[in-house]
Protein backbone atom coordinates (compact mmCIF):
# COMPACT_ATOMS: atom_id res chain seq x y z
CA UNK A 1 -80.29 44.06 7.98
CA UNK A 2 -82.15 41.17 7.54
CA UNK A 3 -82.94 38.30 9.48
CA UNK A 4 -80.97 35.84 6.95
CA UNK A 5 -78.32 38.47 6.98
CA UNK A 6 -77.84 38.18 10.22
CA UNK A 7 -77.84 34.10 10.15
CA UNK A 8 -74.52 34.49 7.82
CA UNK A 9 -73.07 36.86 9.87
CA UNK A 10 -73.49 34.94 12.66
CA UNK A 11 -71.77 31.47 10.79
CA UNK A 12 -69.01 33.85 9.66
CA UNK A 13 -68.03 34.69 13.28
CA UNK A 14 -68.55 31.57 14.87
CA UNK A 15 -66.18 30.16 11.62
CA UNK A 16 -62.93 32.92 12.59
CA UNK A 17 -63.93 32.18 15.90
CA UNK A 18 -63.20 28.34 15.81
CA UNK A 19 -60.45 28.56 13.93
CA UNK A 20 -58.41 31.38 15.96
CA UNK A 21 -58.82 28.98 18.59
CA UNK A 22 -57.67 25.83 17.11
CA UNK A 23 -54.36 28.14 16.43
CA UNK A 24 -53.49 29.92 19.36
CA UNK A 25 -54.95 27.45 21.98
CA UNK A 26 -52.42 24.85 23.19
CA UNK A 27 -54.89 22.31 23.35
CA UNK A 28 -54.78 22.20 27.32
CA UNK A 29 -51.94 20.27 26.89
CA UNK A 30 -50.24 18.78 29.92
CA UNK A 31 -47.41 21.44 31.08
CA UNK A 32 -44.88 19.15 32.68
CA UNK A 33 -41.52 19.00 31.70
CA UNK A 34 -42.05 15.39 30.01
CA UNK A 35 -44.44 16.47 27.66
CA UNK A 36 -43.11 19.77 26.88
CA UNK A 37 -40.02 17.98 25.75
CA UNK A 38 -42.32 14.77 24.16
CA UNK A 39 -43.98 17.88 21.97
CA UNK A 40 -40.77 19.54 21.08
CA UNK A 41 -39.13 16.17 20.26
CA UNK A 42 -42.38 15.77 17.85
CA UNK A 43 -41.59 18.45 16.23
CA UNK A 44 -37.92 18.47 15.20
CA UNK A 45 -36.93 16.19 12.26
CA UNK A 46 -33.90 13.94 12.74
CA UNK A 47 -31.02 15.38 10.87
CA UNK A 48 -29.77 11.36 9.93
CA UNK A 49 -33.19 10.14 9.54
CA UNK A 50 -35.34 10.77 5.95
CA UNK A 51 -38.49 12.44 7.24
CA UNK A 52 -38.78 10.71 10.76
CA UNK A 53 -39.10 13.02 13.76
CA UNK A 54 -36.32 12.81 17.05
CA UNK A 55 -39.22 11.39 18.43
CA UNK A 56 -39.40 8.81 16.59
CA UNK A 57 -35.55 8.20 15.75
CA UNK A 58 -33.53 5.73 17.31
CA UNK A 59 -30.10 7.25 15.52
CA UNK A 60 -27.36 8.97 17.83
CA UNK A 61 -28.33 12.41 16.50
CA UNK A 62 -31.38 11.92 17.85
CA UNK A 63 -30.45 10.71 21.05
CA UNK A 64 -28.14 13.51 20.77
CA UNK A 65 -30.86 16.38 20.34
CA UNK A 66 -33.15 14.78 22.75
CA UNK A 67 -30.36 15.32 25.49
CA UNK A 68 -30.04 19.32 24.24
CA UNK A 69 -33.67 19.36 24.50
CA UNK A 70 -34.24 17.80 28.08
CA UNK A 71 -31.09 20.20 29.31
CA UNK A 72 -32.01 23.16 27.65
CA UNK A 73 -35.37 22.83 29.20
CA UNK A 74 -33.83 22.18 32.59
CA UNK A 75 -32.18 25.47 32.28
CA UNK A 76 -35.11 27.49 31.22
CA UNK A 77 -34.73 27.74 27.93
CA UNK A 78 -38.46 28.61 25.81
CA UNK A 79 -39.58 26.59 23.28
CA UNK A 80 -38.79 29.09 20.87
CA UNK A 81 -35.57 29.49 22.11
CA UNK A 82 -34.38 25.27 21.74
CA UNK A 83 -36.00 25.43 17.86
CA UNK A 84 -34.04 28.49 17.00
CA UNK A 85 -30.96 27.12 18.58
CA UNK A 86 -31.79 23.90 16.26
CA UNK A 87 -32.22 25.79 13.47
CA UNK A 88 -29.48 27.23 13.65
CA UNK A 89 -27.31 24.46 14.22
CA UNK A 90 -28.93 22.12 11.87
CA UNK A 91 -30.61 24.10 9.18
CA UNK A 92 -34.78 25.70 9.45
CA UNK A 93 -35.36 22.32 7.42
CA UNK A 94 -35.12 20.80 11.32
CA UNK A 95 -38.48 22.21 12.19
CA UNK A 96 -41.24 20.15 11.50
CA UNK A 97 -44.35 22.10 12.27
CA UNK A 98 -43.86 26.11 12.27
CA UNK A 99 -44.55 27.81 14.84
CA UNK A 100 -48.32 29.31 15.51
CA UNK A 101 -47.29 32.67 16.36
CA UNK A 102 -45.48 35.82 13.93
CA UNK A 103 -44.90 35.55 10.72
CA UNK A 104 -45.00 31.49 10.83
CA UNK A 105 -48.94 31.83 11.94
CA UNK A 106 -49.19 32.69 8.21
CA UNK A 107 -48.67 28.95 7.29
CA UNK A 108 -51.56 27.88 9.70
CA UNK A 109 -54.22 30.95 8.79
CA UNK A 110 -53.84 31.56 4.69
CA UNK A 111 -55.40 27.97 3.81
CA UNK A 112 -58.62 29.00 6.08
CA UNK A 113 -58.57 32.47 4.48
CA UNK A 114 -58.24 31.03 0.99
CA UNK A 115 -60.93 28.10 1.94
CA UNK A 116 -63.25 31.34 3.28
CA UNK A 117 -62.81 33.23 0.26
CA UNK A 118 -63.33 30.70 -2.01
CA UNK A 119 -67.03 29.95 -0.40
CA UNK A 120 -67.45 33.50 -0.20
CA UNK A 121 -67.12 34.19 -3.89
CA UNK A 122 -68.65 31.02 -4.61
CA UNK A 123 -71.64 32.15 -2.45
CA UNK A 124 -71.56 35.65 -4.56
CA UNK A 125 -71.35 33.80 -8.13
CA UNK A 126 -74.34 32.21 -6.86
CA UNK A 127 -76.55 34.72 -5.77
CA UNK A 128 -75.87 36.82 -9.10
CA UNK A 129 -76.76 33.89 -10.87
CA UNK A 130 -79.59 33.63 -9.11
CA UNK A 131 -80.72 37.43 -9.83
CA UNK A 132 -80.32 37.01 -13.15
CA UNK A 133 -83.85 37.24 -14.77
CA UNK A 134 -84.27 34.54 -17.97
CA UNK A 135 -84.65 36.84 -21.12
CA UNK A 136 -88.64 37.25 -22.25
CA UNK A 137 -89.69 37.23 -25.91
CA UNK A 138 -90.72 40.37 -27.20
CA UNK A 139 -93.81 41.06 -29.18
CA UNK A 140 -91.58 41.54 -32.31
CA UNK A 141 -89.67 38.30 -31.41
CA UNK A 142 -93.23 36.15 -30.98
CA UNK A 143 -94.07 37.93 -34.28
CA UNK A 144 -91.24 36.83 -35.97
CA UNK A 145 -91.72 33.31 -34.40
CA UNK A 146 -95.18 33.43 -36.35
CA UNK A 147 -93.75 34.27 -39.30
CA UNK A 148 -91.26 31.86 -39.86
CA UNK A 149 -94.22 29.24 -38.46
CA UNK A 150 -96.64 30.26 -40.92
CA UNK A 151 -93.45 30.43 -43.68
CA UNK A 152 -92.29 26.95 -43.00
CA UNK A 153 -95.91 25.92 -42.65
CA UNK A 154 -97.20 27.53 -46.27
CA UNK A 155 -94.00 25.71 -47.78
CA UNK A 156 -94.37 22.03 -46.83
């Protein structure tokens, strides 16, 4: 394989690489109970509220699923375990961001694979192109040429 080969291969790798990470590291967030329940609250809509997050909300609902949130967290209860309760309750339309894991990763990795294809078939349209050879005149086709010269010429 070749040394330019090699170079691509390289990008490619270092490309999945950096993007696996960006979705399945938490971003060393802080662990505490406050921000566990700031990030969850972040991530549920309001169910009064037109596109505004609990977080954000200062309706009873809000208030409401905040509580749920800080208690069910008290209790034990996984992350995963407070959104499906909430989804259940209020509809999946209550989760704002989908999860990175399972089926839900989908959302986060199909854009980067679509993104990746479309430079790699870009990249491949290019090369091709770039193979091509431009088309040479024959001797018949320069004879021609000379012809129709010498026709055009002999009639003016």
């Amino acid at each position: 394989m070749s040394a330019r080969r090699w170079g691509w291969l390289a990008l490619a790798v270092l490309v999945v690489g950096v993007f696996g990470y960006g979705v399945l590291d938490d971003g060393g967030r802080d662990g505490s109970v406050a921000a566990r329940a700031q990030r969850l609250e972040e991530s549920v809509m309001c169910p009064t509220c037109r596109g505004q997050s609990i977080a954000d909300s200062d309706s009873s609902a809000a208030d409401g699923i905040r509580n749920y949130i800080r208690t069910a967290i008290a209790e034990g209860d996984s992350d995963g375990e407070i959104r499906d309760y909430l989804a259940g309750q209020y509809g999946d339309d209550i989760i704002l961001t989908p999860e990175r894991g399972g089926w839900q990763g989908l959302v986060w990795i199909l854009p980067v694979v679509a993104v990746l294809a479309a430079f790699v078939g870009i990249g491949l349209a290019f090369r091709t192109w770039r193979r091509q050879k431009s088309p040479t005149a024959s001797d018949d086709d320069r004879a021609l040429v000379d012809r129709a010269l010498h026709d055009t010429g002999a009639a003016t």
